[in-house]
PDB file of N, CA and C in Angstrom:
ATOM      1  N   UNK A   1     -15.519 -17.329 -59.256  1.00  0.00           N
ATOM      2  CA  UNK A   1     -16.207 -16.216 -58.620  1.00  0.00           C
ATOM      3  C   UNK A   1     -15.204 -15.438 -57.783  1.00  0.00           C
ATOM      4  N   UNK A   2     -15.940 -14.260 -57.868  1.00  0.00           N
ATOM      5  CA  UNK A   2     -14.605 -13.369 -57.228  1.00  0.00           C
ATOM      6  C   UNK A   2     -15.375 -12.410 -55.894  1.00  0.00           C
ATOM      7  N   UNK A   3     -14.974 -12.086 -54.855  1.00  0.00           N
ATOM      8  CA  UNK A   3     -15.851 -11.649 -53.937  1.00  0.00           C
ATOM      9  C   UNK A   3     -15.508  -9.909 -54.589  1.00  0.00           C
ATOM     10  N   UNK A   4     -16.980  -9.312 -54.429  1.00  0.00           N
ATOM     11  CA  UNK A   4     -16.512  -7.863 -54.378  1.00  0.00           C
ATOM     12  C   UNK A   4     -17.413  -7.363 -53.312  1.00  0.00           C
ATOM     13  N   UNK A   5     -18.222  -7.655 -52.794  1.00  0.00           N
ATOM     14  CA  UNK A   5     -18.541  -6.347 -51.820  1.00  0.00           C
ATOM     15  C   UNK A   5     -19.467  -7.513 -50.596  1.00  0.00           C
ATOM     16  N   UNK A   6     -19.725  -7.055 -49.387  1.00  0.00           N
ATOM     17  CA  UNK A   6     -20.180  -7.945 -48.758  1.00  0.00           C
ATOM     18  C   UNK A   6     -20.612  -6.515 -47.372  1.00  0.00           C
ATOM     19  N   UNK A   7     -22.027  -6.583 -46.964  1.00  0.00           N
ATOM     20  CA  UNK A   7     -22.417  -5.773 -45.733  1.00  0.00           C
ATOM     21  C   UNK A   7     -23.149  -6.522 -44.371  1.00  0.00           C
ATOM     22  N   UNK A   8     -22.924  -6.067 -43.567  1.00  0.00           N
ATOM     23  CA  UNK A   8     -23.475  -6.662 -41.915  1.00  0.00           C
ATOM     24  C   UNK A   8     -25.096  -6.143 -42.482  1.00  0.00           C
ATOM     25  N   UNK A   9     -26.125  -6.584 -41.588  1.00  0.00           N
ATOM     26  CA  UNK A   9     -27.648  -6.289 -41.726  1.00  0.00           C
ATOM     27  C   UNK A   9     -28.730  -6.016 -40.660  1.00  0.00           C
ATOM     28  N   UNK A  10     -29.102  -5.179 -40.661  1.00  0.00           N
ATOM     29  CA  UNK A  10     -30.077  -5.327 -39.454  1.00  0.00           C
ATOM     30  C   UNK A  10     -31.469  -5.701 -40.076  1.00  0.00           C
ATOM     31  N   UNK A  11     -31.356  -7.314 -38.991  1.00  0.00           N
ATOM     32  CA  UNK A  11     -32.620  -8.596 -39.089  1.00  0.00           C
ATOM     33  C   UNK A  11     -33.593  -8.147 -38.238  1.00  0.00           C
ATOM     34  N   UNK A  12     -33.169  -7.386 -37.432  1.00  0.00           N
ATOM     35  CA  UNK A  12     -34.141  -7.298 -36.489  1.00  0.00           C
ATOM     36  C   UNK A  12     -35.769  -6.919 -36.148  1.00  0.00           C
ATOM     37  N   UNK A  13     -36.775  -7.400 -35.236  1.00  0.00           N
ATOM     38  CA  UNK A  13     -37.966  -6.945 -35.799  1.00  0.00           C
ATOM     39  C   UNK A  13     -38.256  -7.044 -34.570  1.00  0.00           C
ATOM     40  N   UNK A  14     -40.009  -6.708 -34.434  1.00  0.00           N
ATOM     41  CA  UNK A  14     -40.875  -6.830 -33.661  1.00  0.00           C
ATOM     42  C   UNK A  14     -40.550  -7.947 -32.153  1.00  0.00           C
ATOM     43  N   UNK A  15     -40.426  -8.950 -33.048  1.00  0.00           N
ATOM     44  CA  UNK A  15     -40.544 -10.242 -32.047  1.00  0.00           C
ATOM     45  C   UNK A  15     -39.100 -10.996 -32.012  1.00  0.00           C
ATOM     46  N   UNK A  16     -37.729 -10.544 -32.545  1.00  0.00           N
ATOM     47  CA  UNK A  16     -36.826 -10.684 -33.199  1.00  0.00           C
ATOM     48  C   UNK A  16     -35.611  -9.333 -32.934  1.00  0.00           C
ATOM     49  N   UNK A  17     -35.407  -9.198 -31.651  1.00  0.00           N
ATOM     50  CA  UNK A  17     -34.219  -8.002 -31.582  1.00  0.00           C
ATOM     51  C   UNK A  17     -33.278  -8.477 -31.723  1.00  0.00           C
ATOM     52  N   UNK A  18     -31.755  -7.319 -32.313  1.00  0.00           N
ATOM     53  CA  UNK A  18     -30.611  -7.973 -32.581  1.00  0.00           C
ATOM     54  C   UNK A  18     -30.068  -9.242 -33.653  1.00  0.00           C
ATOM     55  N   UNK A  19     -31.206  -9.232 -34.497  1.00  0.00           N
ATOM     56  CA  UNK A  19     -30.970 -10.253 -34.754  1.00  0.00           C
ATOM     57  C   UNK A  19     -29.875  -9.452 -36.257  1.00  0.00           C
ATOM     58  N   UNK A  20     -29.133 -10.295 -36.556  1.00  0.00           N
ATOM     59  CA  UNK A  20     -27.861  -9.637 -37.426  1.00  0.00           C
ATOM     60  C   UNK A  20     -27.890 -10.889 -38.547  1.00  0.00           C
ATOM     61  N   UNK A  21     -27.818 -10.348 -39.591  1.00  0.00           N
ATOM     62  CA  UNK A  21     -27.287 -11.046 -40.705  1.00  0.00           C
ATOM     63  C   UNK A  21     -26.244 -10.456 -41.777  1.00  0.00           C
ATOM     64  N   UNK A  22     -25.783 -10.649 -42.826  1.00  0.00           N
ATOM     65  CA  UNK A  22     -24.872 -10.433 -43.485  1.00  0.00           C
ATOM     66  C   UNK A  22     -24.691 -10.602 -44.708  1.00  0.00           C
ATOM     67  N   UNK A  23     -24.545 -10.078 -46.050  1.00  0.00           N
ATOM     68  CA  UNK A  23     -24.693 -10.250 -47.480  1.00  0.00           C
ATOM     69  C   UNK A  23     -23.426 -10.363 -48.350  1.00  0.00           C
ATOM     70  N   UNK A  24     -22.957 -11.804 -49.172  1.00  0.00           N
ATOM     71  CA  UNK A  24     -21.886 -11.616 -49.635  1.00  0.00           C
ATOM     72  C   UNK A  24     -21.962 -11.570 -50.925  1.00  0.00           C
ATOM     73  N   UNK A  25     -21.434 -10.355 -52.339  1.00  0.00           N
ATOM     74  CA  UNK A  25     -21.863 -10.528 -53.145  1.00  0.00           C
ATOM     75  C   UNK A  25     -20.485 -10.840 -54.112  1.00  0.00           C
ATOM     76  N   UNK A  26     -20.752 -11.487 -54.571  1.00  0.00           N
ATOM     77  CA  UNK A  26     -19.499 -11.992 -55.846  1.00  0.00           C
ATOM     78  C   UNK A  26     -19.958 -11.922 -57.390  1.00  0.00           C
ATOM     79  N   UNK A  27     -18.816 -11.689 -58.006  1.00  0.00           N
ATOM     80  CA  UNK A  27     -19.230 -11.571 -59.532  1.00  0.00           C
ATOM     81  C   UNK A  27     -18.389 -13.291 -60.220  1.00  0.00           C
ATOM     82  N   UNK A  28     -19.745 -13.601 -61.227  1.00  0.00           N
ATOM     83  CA  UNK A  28     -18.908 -15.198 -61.384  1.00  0.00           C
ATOM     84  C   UNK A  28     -18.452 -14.192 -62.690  1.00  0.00           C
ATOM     85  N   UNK A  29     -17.341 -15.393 -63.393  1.00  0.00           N
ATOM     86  CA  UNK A  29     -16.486 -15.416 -64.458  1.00  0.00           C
ATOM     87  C   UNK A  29     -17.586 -14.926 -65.645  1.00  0.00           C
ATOM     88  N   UNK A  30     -18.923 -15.082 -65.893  1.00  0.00           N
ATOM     89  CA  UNK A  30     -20.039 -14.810 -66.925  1.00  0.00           C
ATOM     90  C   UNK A  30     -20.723 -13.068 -66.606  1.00  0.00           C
ATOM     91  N   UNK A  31     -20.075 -12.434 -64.998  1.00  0.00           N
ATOM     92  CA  UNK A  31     -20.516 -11.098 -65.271  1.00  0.00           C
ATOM     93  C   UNK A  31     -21.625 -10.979 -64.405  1.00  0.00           C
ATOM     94  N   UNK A  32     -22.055 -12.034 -64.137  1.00  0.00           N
ATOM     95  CA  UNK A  32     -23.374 -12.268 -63.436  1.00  0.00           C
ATOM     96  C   UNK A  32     -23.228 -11.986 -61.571  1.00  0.00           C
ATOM     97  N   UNK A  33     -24.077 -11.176 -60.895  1.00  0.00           N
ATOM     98  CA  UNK A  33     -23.889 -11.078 -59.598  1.00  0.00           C
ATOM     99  C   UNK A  33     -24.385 -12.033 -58.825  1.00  0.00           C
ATOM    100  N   UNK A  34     -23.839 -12.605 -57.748  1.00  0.00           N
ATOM    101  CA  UNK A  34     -24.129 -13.890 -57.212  1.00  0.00           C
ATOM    102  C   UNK A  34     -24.088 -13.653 -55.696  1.00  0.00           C
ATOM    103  N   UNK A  35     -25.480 -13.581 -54.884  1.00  0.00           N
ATOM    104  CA  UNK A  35     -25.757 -12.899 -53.597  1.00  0.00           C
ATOM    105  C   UNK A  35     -25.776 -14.018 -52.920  1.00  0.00           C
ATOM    106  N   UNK A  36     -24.697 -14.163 -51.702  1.00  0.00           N
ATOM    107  CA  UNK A  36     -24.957 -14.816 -50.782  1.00  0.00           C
ATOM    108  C   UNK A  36     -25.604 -14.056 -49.686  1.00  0.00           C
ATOM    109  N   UNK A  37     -26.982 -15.129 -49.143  1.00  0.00           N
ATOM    110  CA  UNK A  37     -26.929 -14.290 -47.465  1.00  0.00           C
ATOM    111  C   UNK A  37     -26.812 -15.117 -46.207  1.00  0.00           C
ATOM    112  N   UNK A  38     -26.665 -14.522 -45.351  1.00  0.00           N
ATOM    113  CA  UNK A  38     -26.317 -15.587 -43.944  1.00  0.00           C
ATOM    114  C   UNK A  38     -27.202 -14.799 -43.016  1.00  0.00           C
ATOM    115  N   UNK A  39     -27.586 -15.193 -41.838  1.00  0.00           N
ATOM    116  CA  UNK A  39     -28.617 -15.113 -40.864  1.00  0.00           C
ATOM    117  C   UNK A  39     -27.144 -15.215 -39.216  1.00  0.00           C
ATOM    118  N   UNK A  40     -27.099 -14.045 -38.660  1.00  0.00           N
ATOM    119  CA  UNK A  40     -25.877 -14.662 -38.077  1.00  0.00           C
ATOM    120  C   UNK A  40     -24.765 -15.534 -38.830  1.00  0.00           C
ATOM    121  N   UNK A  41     -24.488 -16.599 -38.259  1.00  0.00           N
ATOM    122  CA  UNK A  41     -23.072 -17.233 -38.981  1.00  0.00           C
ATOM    123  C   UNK A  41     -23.526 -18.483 -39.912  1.00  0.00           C
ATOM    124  N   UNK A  42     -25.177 -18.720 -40.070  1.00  0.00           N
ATOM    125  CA  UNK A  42     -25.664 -19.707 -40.840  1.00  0.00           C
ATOM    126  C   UNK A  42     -26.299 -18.923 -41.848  1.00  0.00           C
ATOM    127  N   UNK A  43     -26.275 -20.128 -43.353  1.00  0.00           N
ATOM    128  CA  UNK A  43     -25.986 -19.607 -44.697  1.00  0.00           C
ATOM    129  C   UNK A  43     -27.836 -19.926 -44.889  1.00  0.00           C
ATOM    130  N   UNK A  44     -28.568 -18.785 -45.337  1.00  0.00           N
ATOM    131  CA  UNK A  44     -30.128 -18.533 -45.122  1.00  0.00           C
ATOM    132  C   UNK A  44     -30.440 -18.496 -46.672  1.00  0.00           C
ATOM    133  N   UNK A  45     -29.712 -18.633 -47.653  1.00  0.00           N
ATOM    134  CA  UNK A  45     -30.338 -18.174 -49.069  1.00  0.00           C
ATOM    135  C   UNK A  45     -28.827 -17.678 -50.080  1.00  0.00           C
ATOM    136  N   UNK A  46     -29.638 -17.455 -51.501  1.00  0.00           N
ATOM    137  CA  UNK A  46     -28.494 -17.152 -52.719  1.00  0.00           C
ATOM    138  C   UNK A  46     -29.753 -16.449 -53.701  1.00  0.00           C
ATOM    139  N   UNK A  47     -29.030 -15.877 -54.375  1.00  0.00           N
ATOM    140  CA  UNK A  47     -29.823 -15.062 -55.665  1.00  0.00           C
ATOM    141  C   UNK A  47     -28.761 -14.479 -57.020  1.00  0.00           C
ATOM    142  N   UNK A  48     -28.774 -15.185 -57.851  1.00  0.00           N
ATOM    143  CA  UNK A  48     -28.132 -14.729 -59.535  1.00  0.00           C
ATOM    144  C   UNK A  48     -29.277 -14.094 -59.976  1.00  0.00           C
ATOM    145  N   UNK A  49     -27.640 -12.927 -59.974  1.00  0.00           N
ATOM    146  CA  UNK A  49     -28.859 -11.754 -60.765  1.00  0.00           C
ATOM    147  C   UNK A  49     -28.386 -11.919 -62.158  1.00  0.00           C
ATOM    148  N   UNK A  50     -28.613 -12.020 -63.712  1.00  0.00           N
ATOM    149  CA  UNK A  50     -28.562 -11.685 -64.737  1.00  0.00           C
ATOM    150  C   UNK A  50     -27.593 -10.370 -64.646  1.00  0.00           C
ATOM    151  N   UNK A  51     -26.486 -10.053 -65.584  1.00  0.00           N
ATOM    152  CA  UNK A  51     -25.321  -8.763 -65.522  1.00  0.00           C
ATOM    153  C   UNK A  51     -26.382  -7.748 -66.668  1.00  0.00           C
ATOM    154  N   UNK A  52     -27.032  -8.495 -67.438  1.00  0.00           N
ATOM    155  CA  UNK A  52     -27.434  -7.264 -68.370  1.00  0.00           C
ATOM    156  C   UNK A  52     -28.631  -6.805 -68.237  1.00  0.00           C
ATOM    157  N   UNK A  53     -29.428  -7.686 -67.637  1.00  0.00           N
ATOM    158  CA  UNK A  53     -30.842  -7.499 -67.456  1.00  0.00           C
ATOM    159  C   UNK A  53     -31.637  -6.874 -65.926  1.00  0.00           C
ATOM    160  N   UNK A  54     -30.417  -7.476 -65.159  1.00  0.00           N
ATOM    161  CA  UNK A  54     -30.803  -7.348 -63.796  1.00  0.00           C
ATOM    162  C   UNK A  54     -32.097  -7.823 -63.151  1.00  0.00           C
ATOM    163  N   UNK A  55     -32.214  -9.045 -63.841  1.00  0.00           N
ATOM    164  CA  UNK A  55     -33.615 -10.325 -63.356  1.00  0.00           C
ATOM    165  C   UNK A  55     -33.013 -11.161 -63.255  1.00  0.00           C
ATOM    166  N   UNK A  56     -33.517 -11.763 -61.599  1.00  0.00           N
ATOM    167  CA  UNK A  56     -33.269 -12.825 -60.963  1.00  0.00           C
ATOM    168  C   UNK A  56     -33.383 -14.107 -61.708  1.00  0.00           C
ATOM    169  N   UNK A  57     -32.221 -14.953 -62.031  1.00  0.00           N
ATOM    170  CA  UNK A  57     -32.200 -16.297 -62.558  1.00  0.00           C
ATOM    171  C   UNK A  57     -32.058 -17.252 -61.757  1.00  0.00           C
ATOM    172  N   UNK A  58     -31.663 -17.384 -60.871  1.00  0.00           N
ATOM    173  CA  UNK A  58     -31.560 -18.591 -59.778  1.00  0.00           C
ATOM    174  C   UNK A  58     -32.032 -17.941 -58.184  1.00  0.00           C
ATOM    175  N   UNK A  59     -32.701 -18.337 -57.747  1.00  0.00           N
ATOM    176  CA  UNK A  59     -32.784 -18.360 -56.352  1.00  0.00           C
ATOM    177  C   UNK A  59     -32.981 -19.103 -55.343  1.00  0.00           C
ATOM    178  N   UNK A  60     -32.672 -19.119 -54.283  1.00  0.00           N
ATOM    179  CA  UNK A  60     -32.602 -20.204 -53.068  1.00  0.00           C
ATOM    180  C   UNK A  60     -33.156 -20.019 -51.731  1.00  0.00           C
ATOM    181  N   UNK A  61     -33.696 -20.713 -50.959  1.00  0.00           N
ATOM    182  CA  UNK A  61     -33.311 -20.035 -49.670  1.00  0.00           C
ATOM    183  C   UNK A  61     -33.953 -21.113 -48.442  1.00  0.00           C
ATOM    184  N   UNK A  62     -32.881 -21.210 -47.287  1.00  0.00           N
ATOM    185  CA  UNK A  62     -33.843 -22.480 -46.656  1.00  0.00           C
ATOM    186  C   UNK A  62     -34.499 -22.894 -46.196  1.00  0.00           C
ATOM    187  N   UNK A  63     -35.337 -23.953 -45.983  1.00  0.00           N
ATOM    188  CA  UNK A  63     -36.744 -23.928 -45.837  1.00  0.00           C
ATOM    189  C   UNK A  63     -36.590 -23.614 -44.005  1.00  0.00           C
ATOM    190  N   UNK A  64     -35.623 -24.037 -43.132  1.00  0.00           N
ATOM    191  CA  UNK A  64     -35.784 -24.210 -41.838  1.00  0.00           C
ATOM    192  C   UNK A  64     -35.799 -21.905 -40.929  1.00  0.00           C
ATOM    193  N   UNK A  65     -36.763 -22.158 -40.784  1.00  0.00           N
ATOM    194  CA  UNK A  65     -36.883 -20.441 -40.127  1.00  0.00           C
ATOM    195  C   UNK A  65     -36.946 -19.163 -41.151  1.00  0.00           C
ATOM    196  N   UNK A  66     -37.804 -19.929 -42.111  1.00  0.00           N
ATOM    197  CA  UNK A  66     -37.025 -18.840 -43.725  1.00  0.00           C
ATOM    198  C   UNK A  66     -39.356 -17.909 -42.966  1.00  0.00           C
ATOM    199  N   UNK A  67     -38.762 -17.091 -43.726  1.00  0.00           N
ATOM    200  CA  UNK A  67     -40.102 -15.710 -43.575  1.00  0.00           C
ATOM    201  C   UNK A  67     -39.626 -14.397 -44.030  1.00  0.00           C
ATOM    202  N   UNK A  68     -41.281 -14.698 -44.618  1.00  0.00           N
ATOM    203  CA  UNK A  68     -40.792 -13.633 -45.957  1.00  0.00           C
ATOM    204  C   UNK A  68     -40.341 -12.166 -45.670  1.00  0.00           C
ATOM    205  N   UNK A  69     -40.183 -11.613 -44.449  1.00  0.00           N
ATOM    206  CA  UNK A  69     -39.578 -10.456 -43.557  1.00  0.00           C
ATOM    207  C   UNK A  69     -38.506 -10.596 -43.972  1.00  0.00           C
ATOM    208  N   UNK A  70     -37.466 -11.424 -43.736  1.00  0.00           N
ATOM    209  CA  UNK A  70     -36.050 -11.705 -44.268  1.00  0.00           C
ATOM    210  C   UNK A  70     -35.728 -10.972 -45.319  1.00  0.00           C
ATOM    211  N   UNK A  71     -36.481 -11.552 -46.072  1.00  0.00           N
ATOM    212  CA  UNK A  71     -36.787 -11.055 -47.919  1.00  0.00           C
ATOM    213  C   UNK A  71     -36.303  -9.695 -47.900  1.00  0.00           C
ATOM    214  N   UNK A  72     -37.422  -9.038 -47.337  1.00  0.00           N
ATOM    215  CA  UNK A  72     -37.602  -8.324 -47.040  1.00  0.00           C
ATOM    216  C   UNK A  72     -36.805  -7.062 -47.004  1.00  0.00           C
ATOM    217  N   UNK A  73     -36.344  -7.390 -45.432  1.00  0.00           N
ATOM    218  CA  UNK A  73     -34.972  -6.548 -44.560  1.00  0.00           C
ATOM    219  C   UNK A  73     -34.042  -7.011 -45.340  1.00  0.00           C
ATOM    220  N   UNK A  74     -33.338  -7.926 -46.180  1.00  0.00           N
ATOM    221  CA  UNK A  74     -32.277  -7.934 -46.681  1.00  0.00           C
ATOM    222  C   UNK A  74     -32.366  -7.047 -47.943  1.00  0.00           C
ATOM    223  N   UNK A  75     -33.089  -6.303 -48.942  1.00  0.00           N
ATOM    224  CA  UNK A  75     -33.521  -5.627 -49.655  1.00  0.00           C
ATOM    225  C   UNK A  75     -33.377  -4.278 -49.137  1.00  0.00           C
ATOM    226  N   UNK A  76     -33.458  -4.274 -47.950  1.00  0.00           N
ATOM    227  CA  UNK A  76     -34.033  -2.929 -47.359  1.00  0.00           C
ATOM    228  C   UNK A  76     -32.527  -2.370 -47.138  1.00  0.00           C
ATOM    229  N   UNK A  77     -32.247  -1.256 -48.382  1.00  0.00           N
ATOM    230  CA  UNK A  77     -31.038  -0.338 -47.699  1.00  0.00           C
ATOM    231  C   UNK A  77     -30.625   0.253 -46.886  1.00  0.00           C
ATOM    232  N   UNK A  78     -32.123   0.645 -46.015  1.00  0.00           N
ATOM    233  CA  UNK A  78     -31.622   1.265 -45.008  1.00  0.00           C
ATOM    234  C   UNK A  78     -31.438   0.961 -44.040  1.00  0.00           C
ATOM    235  N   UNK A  79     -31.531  -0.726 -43.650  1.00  0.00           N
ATOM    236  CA  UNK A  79     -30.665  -1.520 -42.931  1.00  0.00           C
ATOM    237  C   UNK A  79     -29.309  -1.954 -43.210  1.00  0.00           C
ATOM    238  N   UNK A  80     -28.738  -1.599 -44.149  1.00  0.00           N
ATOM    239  CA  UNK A  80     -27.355  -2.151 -44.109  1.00  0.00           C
ATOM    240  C   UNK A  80     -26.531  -1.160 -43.544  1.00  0.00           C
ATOM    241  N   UNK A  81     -25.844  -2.298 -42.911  1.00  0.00           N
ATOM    242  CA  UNK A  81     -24.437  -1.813 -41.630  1.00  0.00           C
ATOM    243  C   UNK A  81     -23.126  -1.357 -42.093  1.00  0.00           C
ATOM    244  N   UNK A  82     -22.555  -2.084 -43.419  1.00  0.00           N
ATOM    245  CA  UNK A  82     -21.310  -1.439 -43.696  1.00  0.00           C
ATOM    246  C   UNK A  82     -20.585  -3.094 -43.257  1.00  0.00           C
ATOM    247  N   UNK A  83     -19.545  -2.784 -43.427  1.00  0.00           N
ATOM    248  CA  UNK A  83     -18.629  -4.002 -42.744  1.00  0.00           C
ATOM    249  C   UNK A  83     -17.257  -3.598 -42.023  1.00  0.00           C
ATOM    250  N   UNK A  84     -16.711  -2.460 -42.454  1.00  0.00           N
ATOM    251  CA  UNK A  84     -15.665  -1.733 -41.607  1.00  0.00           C
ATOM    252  C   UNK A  84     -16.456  -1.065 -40.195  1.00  0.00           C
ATOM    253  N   UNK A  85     -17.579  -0.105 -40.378  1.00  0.00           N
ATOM    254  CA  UNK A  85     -18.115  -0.112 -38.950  1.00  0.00           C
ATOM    255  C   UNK A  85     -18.507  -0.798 -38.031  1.00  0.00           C
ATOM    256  N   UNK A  86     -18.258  -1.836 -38.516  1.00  0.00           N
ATOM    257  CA  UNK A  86     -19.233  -3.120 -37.733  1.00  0.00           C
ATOM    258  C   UNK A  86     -17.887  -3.597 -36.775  1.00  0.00           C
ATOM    259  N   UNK A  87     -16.981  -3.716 -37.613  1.00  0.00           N
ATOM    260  CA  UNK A  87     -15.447  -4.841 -37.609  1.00  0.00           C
ATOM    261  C   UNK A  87     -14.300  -4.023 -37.205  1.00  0.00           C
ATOM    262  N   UNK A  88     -14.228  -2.389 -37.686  1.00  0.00           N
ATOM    263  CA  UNK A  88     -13.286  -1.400 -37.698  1.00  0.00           C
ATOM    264  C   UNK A  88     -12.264  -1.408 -38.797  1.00  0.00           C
ATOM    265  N   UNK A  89     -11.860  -2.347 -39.728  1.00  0.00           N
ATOM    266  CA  UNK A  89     -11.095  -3.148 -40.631  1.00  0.00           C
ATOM    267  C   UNK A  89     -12.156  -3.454 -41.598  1.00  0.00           C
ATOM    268  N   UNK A  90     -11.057  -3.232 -42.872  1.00  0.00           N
ATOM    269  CA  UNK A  90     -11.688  -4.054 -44.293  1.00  0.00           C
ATOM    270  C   UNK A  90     -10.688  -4.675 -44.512  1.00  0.00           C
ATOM    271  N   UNK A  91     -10.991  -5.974 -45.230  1.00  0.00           N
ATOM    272  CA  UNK A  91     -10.110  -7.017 -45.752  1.00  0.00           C
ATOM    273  C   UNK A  91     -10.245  -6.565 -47.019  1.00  0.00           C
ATOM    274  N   UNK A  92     -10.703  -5.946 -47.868  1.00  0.00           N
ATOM    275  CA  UNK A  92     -10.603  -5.249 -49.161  1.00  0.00           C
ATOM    276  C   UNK A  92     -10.130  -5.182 -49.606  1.00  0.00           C
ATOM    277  N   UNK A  93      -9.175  -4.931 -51.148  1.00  0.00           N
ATOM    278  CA  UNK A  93      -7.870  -4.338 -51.596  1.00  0.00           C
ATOM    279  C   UNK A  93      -8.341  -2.899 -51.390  1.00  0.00           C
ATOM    280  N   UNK A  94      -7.120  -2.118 -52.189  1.00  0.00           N
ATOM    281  CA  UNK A  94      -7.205  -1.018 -51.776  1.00  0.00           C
ATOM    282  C   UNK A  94      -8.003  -0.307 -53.078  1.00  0.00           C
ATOM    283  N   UNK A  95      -8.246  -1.060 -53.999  1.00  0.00           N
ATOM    284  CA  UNK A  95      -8.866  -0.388 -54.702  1.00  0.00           C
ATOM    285  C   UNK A  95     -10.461  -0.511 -54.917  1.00  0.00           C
ATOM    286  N   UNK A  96     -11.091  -1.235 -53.513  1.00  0.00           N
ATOM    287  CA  UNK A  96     -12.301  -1.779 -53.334  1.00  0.00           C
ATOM    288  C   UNK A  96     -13.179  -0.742 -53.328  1.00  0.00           C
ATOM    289  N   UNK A  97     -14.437  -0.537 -54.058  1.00  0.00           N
ATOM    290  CA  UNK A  97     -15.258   0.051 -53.996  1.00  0.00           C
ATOM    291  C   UNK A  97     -16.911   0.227 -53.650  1.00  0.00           C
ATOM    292  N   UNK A  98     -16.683   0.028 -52.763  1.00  0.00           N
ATOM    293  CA  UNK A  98     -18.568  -0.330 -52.260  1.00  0.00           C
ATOM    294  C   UNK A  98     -19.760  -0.708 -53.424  1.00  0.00           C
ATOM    295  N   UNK A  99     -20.345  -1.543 -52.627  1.00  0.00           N
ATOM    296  CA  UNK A  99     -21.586  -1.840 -54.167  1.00  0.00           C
ATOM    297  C   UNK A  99     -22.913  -1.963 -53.136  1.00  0.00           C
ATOM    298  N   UNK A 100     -22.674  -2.732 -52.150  1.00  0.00           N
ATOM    299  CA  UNK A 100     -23.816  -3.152 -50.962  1.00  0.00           C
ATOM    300  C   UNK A 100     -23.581  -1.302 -49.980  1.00  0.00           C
ATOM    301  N   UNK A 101     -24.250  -0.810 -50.414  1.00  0.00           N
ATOM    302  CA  UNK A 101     -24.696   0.796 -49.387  1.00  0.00           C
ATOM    303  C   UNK A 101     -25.615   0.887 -49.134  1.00  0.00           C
ATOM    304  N   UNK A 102     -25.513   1.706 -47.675  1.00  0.00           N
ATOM    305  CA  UNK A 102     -26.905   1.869 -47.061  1.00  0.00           C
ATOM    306  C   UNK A 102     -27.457   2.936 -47.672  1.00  0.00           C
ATOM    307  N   UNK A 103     -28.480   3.453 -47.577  1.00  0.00           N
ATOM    308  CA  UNK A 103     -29.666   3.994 -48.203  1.00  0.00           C
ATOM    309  C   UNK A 103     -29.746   5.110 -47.182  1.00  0.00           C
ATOM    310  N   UNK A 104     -29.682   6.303 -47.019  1.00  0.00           N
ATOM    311  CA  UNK A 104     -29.845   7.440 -46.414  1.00  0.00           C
ATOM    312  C   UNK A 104     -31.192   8.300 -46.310  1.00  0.00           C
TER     313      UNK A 104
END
């Protein structure tokens, strides 16, 4: 697996301010996209997406504080943060091209 794109998240809600999470997405060796997510600095869930079909084949996520809001806001484009605005720096190559964008 190879990392290509990864964004900061806004978790935050009602009863739940600040709360930040983060999405890492990698492509395995078969083509297939492979979503990590984290909740702050703990690992909250995974999702293989199919490369040709774009239907979910594997999914995960853990049982301790999991609600289906999560789901949710991590879906939701127009919470994602970016990762250079967040950090000021990309660890990127230079020929990196965004895939995780926010939604305008």
């Amino acid at each position: 697996m190879r990392l290509i794109d990864r964004t900061m998240v806004n978790l935050s809600s009602g009863t739940r301010q600040d709360l930040l999470g983060h999405i890492s997405l990698f492509e395995k060796s078969n083509g297939n996209h492979y979503y990590v997510y984290f909740v702050e600095a703990r690992y909250f869930g995974m999702k293989e997406v199919e490369l040709n079909t774009d239907k979910i084949i594997k999914e995960d996520r853990t049982n301790d504080e999991y609600h289906y809001s999560l789901d949710i806001f991590f879906s939701d484009k127009t919470r994602y943060l970016g990762w250079d605005n967040m950090f000021g720096a990309d660890f990127m190559t230079e020929s990196y091209e965004p895939t995780l964008r926010a939604k305008v």
